[in-house]
C-alpha atoms as a PDB file:
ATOM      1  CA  UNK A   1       0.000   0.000   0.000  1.00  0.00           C
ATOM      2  CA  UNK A   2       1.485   3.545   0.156  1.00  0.00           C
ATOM      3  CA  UNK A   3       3.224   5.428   2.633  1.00  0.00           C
ATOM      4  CA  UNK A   4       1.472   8.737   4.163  1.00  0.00           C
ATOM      5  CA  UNK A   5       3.129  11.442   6.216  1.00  0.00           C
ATOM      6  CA  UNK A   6       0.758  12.937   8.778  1.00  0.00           C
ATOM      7  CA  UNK A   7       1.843  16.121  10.355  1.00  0.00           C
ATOM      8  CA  UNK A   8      -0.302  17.269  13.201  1.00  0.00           C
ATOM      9  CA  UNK A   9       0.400  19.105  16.812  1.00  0.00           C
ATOM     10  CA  UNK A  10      -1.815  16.864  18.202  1.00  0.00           C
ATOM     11  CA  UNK A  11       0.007  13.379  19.353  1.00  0.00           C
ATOM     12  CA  UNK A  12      -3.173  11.610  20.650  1.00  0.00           C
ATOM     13  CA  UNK A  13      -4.379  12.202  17.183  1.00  0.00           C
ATOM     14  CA  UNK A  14      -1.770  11.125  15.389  1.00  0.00           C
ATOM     15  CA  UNK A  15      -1.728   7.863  17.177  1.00  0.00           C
ATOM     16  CA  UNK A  16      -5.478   7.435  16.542  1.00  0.00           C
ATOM     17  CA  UNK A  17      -4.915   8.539  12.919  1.00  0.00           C
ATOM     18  CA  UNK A  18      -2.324   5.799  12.621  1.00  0.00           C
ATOM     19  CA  UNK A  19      -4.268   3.300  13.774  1.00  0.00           C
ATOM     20  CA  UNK A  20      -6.881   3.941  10.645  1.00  0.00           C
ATOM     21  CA  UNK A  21      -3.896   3.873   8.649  1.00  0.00           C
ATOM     22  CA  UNK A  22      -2.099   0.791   9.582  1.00  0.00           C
ATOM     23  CA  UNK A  23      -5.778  -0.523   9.773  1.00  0.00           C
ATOM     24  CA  UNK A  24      -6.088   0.220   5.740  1.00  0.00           C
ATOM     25  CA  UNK A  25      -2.760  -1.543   5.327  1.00  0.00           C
ATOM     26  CA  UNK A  26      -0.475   1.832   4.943  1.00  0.00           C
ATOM     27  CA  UNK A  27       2.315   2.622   6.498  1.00  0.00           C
ATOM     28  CA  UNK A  28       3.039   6.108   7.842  1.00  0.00           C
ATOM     29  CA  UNK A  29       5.588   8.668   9.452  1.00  0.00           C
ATOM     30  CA  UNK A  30       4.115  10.930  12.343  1.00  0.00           C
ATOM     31  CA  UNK A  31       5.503  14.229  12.786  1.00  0.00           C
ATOM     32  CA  UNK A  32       4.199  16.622  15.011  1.00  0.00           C
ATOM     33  CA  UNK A  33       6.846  19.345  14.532  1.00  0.00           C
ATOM     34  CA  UNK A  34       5.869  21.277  11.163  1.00  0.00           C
ATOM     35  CA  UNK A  35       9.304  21.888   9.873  1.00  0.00           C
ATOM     36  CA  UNK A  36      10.572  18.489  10.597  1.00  0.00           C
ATOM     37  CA  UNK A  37       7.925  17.254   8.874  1.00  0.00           C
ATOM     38  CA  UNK A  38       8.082  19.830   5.968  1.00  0.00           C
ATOM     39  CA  UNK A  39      11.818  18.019   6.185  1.00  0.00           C
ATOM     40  CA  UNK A  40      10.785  14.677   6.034  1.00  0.00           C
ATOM     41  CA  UNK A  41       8.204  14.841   3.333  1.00  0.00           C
ATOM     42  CA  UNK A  42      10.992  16.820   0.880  1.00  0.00           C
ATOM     43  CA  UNK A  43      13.443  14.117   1.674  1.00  0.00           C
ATOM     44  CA  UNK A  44      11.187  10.948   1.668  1.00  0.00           C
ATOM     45  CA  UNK A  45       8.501  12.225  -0.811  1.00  0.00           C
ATOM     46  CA  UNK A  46       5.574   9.844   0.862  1.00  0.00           C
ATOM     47  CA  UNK A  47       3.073   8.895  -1.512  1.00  0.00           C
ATOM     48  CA  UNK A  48       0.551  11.064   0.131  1.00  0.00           C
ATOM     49  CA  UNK A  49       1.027  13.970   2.877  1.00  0.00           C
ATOM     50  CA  UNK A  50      -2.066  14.472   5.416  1.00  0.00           C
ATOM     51  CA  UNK A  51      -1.772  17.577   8.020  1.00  0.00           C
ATOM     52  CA  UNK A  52      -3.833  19.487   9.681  1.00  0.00           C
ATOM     53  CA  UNK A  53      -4.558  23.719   9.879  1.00  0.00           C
ATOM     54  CA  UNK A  54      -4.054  25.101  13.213  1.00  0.00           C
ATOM     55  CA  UNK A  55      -0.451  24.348  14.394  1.00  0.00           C
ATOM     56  CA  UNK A  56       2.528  26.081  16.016  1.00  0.00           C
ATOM     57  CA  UNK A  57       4.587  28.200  14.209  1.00  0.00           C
ATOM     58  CA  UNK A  58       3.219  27.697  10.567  1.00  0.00           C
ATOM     59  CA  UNK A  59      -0.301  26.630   9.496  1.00  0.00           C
ATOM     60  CA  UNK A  60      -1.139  23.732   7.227  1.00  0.00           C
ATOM     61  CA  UNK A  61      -2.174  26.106   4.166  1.00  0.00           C
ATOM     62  CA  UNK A  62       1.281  27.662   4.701  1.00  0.00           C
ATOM     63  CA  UNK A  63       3.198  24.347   5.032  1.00  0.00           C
ATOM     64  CA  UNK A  64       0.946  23.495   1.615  1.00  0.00           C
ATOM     65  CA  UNK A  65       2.204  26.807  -0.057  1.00  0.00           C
ATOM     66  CA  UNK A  66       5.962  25.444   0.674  1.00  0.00           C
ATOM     67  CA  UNK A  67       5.338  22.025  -0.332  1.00  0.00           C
ATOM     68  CA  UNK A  68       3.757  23.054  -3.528  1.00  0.00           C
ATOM     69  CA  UNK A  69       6.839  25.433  -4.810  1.00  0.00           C
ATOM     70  CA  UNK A  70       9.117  22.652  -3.772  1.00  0.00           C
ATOM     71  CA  UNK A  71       9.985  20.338  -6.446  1.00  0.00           C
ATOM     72  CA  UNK A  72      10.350  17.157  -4.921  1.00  0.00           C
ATOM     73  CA  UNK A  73       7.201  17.498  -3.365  1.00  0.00           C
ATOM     74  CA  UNK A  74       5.101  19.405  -6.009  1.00  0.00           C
ATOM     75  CA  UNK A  75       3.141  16.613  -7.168  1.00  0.00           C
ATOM     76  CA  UNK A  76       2.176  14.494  -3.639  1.00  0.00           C
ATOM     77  CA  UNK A  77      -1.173  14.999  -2.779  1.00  0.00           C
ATOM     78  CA  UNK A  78      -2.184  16.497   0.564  1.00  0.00           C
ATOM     79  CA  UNK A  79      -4.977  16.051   2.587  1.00  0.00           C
ATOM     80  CA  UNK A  80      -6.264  18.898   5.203  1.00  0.00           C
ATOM     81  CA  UNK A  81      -7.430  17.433   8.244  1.00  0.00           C
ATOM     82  CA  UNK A  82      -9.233  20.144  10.199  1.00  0.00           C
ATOM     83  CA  UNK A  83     -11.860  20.604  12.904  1.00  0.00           C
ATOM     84  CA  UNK A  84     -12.581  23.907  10.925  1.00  0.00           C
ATOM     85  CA  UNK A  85     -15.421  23.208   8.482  1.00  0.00           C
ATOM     86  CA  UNK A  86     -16.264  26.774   7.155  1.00  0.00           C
ATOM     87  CA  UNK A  87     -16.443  27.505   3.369  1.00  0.00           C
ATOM     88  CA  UNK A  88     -13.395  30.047   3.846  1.00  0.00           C
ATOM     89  CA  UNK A  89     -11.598  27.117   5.249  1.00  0.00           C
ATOM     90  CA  UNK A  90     -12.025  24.674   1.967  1.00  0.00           C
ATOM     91  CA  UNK A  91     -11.274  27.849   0.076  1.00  0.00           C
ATOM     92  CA  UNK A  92      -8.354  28.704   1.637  1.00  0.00           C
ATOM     93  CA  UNK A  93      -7.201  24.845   1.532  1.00  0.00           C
ATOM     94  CA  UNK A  94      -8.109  24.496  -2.178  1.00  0.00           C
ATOM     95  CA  UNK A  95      -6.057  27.882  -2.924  1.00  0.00           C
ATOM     96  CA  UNK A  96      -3.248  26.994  -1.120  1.00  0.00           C
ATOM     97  CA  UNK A  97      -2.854  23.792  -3.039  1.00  0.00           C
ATOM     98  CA  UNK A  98      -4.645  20.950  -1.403  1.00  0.00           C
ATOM     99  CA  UNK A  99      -6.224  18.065  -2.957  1.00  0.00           C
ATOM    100  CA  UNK A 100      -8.524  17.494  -0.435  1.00  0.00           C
ATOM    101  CA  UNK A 101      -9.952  18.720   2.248  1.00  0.00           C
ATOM    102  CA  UNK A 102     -11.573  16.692   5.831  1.00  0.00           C
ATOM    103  CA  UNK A 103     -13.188  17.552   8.643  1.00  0.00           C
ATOM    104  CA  UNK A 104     -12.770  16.137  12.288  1.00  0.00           C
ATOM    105  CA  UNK A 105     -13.574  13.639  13.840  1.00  0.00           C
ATOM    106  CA  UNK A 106     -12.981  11.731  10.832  1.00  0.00           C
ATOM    107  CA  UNK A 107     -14.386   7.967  10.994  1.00  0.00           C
ATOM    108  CA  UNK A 108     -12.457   5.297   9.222  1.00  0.00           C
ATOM    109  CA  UNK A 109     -14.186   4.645   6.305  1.00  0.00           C
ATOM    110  CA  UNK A 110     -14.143   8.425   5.073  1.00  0.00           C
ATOM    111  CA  UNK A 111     -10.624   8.969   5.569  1.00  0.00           C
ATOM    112  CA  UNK A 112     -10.087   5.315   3.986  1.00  0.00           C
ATOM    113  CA  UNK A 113     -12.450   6.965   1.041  1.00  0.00           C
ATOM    114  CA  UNK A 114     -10.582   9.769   0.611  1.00  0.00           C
ATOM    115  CA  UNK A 115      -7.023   8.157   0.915  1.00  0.00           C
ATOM    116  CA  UNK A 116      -8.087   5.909  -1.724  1.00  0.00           C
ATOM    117  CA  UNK A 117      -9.170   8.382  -4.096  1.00  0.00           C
ATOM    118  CA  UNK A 118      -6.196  10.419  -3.639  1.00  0.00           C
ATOM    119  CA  UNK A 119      -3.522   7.924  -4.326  1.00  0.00           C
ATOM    120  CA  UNK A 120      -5.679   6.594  -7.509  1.00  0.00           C
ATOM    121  CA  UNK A 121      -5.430   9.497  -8.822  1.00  0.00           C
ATOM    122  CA  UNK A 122      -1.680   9.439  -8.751  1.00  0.00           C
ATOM    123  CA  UNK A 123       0.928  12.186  -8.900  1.00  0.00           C
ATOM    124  CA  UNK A 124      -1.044  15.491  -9.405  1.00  0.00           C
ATOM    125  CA  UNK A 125       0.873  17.644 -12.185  1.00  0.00           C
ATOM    126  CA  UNK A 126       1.190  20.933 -11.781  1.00  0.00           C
END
């Protein structure tokens, strides 16, 4: 299956979030330092990067922006996973370069839905 980065603040939800994944049969890298994991997903290139909005010292649609003019990561698909669920939100995800965009709690089966379509979909060129 494919290998996700998830980069949230939150540990409890990272653990819970790799449970799901593991569950699905992916393998994944928690990181819940934004610029180690800005690191990590430059020098690894996952096959799909999942963060959420509202962290320390850079936001999610910011880490997207950097991600996004970076070459080796230009073309991973990322996933927001937010609690915030207002149409500014999903517009400021979509403009900053996400592929998707989820709100929490999250149950299995839609994050396992929108995983799947993500990685189907393959490499998005920019």
């Amino acid at each position: 299956m494919a290998h996700i980065l998830v980069i949230d603040d939150d540990q409890s939800l990272l653990d819970m979030i790799q449970l799901m994944l593991r569950r699905a049969g992916h393998t994944s890298t928690l990181m819940n330092n934004v610029r180690d994991g800005i690191q990590h997903a430059i020098a690894e290139q996952p096959d799909l990067i999942i963060m959420d909005v509202l962290m320390p010292e850079l936001n999610g649609y910011q880490v997207c922006r950097i991600l996004r003019k970076e070459a080796r990561t230009a073309d991973i698909p990322i996933m927001i996973l937010t609690a915030l669920n207002e149409r500014e939100q999903r517009e400021n995800a979509q403009d900053s370069g996400a592929d998707a965009f989820v709100s929490k709690p999250v149950t299995m089966e839609i994050l396992g839905e929108e995983i799947s379509a993500l990685l189907e979909s393959g490499p998005i060129k920019r």
